[in-house]
C-alpha atoms as a PDB file:
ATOM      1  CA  UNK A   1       0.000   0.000   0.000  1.00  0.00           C
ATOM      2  CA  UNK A   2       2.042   3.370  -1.191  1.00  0.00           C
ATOM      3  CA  UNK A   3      -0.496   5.404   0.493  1.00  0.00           C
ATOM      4  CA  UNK A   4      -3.512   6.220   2.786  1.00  0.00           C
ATOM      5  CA  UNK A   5      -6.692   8.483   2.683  1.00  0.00           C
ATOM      6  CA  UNK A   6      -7.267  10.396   5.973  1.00  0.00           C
ATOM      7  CA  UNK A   7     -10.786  11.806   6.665  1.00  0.00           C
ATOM      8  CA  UNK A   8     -10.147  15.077   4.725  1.00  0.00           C
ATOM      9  CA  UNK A   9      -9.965  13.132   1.813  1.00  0.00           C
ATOM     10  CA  UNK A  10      -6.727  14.553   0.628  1.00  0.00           C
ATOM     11  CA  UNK A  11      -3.956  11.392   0.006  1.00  0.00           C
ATOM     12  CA  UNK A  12      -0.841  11.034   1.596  1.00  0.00           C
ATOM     13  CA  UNK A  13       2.120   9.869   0.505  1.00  0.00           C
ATOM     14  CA  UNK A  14       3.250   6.814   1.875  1.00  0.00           C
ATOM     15  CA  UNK A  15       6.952   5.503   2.654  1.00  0.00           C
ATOM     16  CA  UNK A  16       7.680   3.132  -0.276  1.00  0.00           C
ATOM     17  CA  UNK A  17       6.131   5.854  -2.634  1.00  0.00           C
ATOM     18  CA  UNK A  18       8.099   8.565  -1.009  1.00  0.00           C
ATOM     19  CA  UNK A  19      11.130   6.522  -0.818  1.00  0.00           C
ATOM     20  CA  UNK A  20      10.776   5.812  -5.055  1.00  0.00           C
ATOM     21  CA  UNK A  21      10.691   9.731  -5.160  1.00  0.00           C
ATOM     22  CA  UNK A  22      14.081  10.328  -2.919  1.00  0.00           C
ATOM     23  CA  UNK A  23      15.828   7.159  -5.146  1.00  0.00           C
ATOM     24  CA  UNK A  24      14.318   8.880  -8.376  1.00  0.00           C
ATOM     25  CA  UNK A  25      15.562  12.417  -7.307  1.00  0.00           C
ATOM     26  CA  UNK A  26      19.243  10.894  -6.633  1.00  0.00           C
ATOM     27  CA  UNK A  27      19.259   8.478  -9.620  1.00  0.00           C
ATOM     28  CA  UNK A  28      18.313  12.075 -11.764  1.00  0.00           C
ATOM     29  CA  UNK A  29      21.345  13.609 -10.348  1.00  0.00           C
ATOM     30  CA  UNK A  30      23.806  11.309 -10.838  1.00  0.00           C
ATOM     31  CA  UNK A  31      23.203  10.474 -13.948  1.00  0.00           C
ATOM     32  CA  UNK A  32      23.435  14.617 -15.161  1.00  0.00           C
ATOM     33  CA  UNK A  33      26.282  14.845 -13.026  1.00  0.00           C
ATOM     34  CA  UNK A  34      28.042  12.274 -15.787  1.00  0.00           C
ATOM     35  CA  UNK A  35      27.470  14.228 -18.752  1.00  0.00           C
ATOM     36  CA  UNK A  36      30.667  15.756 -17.901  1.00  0.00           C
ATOM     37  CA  UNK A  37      32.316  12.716 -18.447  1.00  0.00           C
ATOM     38  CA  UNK A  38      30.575  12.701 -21.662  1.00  0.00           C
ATOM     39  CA  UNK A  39      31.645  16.359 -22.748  1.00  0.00           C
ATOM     40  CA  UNK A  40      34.998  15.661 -21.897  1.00  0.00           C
ATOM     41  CA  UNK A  41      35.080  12.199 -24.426  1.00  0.00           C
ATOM     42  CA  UNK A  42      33.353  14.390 -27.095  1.00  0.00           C
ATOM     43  CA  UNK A  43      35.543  16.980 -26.698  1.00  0.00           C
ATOM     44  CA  UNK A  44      38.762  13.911 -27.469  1.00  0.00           C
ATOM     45  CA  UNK A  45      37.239  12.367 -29.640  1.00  0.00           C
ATOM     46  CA  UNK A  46      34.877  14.431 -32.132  1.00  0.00           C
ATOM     47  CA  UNK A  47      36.623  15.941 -35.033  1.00  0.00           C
ATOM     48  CA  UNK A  48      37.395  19.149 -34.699  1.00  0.00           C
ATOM     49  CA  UNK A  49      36.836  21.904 -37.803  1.00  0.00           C
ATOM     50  CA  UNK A  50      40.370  23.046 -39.256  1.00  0.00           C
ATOM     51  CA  UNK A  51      40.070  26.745 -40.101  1.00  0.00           C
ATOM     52  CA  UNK A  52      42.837  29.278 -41.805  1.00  0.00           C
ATOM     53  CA  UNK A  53      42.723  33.095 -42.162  1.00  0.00           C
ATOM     54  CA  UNK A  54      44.386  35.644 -43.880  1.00  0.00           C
ATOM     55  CA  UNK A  55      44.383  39.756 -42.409  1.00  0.00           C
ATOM     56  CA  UNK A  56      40.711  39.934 -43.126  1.00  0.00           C
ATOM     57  CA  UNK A  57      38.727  37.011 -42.800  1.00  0.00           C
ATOM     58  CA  UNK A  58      38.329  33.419 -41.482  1.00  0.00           C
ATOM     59  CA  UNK A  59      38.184  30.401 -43.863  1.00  0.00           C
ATOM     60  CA  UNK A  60      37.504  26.641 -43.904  1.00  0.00           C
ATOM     61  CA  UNK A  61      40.380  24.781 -44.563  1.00  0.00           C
ATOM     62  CA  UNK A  62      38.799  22.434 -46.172  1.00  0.00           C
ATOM     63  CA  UNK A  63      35.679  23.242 -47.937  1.00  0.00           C
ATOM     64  CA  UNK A  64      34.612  19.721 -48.414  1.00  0.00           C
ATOM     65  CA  UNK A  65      35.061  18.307 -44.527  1.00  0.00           C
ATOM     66  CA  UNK A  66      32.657  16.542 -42.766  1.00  0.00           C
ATOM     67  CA  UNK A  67      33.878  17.794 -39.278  1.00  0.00           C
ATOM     68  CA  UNK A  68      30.343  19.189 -38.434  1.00  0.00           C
ATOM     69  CA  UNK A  69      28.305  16.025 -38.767  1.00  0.00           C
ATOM     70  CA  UNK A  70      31.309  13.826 -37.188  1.00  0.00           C
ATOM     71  CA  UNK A  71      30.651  16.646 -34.290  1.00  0.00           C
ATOM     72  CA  UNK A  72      26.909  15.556 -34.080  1.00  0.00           C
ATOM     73  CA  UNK A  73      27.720  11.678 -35.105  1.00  0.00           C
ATOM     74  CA  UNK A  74      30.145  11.349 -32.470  1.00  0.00           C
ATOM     75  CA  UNK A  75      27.977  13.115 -29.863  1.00  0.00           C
ATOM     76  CA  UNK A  76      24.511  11.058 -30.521  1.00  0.00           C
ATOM     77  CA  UNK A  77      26.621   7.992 -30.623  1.00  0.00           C
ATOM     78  CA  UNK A  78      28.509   8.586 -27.185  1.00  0.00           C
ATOM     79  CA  UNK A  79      24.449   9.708 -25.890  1.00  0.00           C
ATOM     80  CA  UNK A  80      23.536   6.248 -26.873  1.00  0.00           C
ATOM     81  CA  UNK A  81      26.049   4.740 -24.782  1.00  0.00           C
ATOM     82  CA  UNK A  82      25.545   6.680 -21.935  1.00  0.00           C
ATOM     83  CA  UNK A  83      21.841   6.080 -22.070  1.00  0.00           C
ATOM     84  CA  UNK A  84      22.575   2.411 -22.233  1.00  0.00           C
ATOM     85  CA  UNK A  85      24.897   1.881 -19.297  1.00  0.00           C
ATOM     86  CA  UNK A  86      23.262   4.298 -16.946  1.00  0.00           C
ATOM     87  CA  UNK A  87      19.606   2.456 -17.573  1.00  0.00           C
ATOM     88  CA  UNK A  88      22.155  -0.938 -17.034  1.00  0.00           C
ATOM     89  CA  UNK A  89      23.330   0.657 -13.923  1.00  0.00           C
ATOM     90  CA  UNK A  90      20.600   1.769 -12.363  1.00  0.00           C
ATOM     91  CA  UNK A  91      18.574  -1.935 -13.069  1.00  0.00           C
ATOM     92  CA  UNK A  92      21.074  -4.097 -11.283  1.00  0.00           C
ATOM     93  CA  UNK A  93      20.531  -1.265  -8.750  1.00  0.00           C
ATOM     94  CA  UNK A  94      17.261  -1.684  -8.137  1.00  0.00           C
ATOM     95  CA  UNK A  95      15.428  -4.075 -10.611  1.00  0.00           C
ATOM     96  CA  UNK A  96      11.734  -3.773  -9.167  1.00  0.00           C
ATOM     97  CA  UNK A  97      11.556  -0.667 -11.914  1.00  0.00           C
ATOM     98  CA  UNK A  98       8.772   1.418 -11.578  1.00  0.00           C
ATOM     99  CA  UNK A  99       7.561   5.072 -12.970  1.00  0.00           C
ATOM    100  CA  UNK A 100       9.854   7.359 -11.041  1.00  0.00           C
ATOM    101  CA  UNK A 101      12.945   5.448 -12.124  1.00  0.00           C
ATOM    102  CA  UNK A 102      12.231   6.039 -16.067  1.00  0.00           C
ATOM    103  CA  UNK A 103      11.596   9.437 -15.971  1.00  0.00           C
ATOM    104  CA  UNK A 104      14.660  10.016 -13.728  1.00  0.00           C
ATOM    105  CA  UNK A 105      16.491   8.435 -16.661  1.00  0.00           C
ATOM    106  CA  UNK A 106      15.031  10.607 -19.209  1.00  0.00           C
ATOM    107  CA  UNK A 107      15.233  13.941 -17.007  1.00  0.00           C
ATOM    108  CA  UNK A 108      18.563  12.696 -15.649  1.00  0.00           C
ATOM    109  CA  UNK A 109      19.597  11.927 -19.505  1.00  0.00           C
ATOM    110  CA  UNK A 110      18.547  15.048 -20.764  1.00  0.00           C
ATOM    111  CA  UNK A 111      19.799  16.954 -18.158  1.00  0.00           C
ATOM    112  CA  UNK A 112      23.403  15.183 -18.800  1.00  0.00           C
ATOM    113  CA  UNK A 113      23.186  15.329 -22.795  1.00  0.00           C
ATOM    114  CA  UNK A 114      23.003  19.259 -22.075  1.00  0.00           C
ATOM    115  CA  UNK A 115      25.913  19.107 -19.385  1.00  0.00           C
ATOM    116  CA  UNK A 116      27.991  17.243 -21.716  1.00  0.00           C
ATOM    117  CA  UNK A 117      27.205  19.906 -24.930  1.00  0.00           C
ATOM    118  CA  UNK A 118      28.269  22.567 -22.467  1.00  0.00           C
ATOM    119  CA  UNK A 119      31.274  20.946 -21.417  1.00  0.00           C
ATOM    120  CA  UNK A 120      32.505  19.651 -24.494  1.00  0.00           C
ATOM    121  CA  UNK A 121      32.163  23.441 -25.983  1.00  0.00           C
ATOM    122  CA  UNK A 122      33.968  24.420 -23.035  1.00  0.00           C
ATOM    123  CA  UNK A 123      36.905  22.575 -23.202  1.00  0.00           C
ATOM    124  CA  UNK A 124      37.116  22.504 -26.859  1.00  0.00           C
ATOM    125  CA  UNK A 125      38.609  25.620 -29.105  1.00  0.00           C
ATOM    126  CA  UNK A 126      37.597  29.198 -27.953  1.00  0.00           C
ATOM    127  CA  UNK A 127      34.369  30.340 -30.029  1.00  0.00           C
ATOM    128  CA  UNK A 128      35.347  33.910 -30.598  1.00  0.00           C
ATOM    129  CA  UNK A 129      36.728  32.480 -33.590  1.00  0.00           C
ATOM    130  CA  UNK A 130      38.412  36.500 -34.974  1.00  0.00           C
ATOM    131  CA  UNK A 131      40.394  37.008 -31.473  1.00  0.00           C
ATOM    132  CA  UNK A 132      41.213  32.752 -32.478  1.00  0.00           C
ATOM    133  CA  UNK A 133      42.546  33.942 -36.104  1.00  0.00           C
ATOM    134  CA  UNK A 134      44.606  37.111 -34.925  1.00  0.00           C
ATOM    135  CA  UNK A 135      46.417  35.282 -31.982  1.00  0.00           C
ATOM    136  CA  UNK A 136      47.846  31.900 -34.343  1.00  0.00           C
ATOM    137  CA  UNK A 137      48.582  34.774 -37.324  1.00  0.00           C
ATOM    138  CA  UNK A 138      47.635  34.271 -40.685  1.00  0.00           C
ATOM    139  CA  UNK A 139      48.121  31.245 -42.836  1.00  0.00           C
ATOM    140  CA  UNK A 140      48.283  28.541 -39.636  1.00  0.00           C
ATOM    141  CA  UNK A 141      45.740  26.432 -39.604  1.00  0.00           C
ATOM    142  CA  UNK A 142      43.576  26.485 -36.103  1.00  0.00           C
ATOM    143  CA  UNK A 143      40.575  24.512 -34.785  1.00  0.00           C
ATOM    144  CA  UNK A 144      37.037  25.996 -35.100  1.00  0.00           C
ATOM    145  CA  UNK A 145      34.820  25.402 -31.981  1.00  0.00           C
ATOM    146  CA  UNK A 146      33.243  22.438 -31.143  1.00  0.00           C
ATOM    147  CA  UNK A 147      29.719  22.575 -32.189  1.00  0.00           C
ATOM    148  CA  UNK A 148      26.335  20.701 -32.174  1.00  0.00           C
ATOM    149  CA  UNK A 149      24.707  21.050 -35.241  1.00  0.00           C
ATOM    150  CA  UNK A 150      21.501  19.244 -34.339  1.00  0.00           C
ATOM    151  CA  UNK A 151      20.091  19.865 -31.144  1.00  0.00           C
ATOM    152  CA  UNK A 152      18.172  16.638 -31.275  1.00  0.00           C
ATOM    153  CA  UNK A 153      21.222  14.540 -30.571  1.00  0.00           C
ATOM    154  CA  UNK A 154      20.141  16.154 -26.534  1.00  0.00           C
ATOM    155  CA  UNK A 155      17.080  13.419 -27.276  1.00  0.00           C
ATOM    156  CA  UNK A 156      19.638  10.467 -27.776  1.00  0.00           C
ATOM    157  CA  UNK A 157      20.795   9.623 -24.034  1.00  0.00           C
ATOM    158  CA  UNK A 158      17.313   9.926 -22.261  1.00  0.00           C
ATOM    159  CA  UNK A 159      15.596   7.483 -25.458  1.00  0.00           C
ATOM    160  CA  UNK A 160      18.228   5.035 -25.152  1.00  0.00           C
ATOM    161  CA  UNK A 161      18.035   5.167 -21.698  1.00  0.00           C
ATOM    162  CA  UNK A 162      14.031   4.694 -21.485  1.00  0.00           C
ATOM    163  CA  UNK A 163      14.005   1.973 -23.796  1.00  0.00           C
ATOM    164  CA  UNK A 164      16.802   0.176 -22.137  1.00  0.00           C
ATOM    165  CA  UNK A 165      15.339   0.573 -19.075  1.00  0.00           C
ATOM    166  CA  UNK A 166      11.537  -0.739 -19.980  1.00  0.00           C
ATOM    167  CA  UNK A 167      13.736  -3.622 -21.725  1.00  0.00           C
ATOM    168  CA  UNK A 168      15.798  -5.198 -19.133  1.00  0.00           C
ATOM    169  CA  UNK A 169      12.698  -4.808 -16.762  1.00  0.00           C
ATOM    170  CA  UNK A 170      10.393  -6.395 -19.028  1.00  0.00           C
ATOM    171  CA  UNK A 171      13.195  -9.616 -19.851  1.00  0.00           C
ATOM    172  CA  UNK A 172      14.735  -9.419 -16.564  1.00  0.00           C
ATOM    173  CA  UNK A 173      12.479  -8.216 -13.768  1.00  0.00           C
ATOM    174  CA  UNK A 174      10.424  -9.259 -11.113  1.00  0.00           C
ATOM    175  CA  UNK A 175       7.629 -11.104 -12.528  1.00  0.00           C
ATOM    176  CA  UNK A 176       3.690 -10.644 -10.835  1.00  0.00           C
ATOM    177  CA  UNK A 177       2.194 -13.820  -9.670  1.00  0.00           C
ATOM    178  CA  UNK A 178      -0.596 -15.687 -11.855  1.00  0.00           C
ATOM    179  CA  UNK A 179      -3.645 -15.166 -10.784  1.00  0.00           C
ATOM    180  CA  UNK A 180      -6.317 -17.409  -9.736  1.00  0.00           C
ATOM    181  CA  UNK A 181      -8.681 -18.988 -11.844  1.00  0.00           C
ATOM    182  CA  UNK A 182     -11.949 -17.627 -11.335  1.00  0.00           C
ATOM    183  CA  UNK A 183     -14.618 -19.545  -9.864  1.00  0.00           C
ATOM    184  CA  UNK A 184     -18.239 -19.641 -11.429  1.00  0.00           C
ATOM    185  CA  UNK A 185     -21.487 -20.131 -10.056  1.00  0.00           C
ATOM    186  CA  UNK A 186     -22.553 -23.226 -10.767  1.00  0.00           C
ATOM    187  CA  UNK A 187     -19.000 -24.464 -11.042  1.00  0.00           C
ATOM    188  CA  UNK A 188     -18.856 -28.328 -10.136  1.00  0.00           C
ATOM    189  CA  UNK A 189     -15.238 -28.532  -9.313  1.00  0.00           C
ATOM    190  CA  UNK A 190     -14.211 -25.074  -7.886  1.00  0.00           C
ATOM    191  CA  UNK A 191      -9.999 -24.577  -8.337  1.00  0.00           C
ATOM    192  CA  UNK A 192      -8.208 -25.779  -5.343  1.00  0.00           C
ATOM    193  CA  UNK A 193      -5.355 -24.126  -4.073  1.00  0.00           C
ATOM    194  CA  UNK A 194      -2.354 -25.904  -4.770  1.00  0.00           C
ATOM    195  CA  UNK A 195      -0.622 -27.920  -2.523  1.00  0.00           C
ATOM    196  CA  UNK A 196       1.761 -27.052   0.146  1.00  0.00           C
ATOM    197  CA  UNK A 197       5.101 -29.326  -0.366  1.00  0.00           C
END
């Protein structure tokens, strides 16, 4: 019973339901606390944007590179993972599932998809890309700022982590007991209870 009704009618919370909500809240945290971690691999491993300027203005190295959408690839793929191993972390945690623990996945995830963006732009290249160009000179080649093209990607972690989630509860978890079969009016041979061994 996750709750009671006292004579004003008004429902009150009871312990296991309040005690979903504190392991919800925490679970949340945590797992927007790692998007750092994930900024910081985006940061390493996306591929940066090489950019060279002359005394006036600021040019793409190469006019052909696919930097930007190895930017987004390499985030939405890293979201993925993250999504994956924090709904795997937080089911050998506590496997009973419930509602509270998906959507702290999904507000956790999206909270640390948006951590990570901010972190990996952070550590990456500075984005005042003129004050960039006038400190290396012109002619040297420099990094352009890490960017996320498609704000979507943000969606990747919590999705991956909801689905995982509602997937290693439904294969793995806690099953609810059959229930009994119904008995009929009328019913000859009403279902005994089985046998204690």
């Amino acid at each position: 019973m996750t709750g009671a009704t006292p004579p004003n009618g008004r429902p009150v919370v009871g312990p296991e339901l309040a005690r979903e909500l504190r392991e919800g809240a925490l679970i949340a945290l945590v797992v927007a606390v790692s998007g750092v971690l994930l900024g910081v691999l985006w940061n390493w491993l996306a591929p940066h944007t090489p950019l060279i300027a002359d005394t006036r203005n600021v040019y793409l190295k190469n006019t052909e590179g696919e930097e930007a959408i190895g930017a987004d690839g390499t985030f939405v793929l890293l979201s993925l993972a993250f999504g994956a191993l924090t709904a795997a972390a937080v089911f050998l945690f506590r496997r009973r599932g419930g509602i509270p623990l998906v959507v702290a996945l999904v507000v956790g995830g999206l909270l640390g998809a948006v951590l990570g963006w901010v972190t990996g732009m952070w550590l990456g290249p500075t984005p005042d890309v003129a004050a960039h160009a006038k400190q290396v000179g012109p002619g040297v080649t420099f990094n352009g700022p890490l960017r996320l093209q498609a704000k979507g990607a943000l969606l990747a972690w919590p999705i991956a982590g909801m689905l995982t989630q509602l997937a290693l509860t439904g294969l793995f978890g806690p099953r609810d007991p059959e229930p009994d079969a119904p008995h009929w009016p009328g019913d000859e041979h009403p279902p005994q209870p089985p046998e204690a061994h």
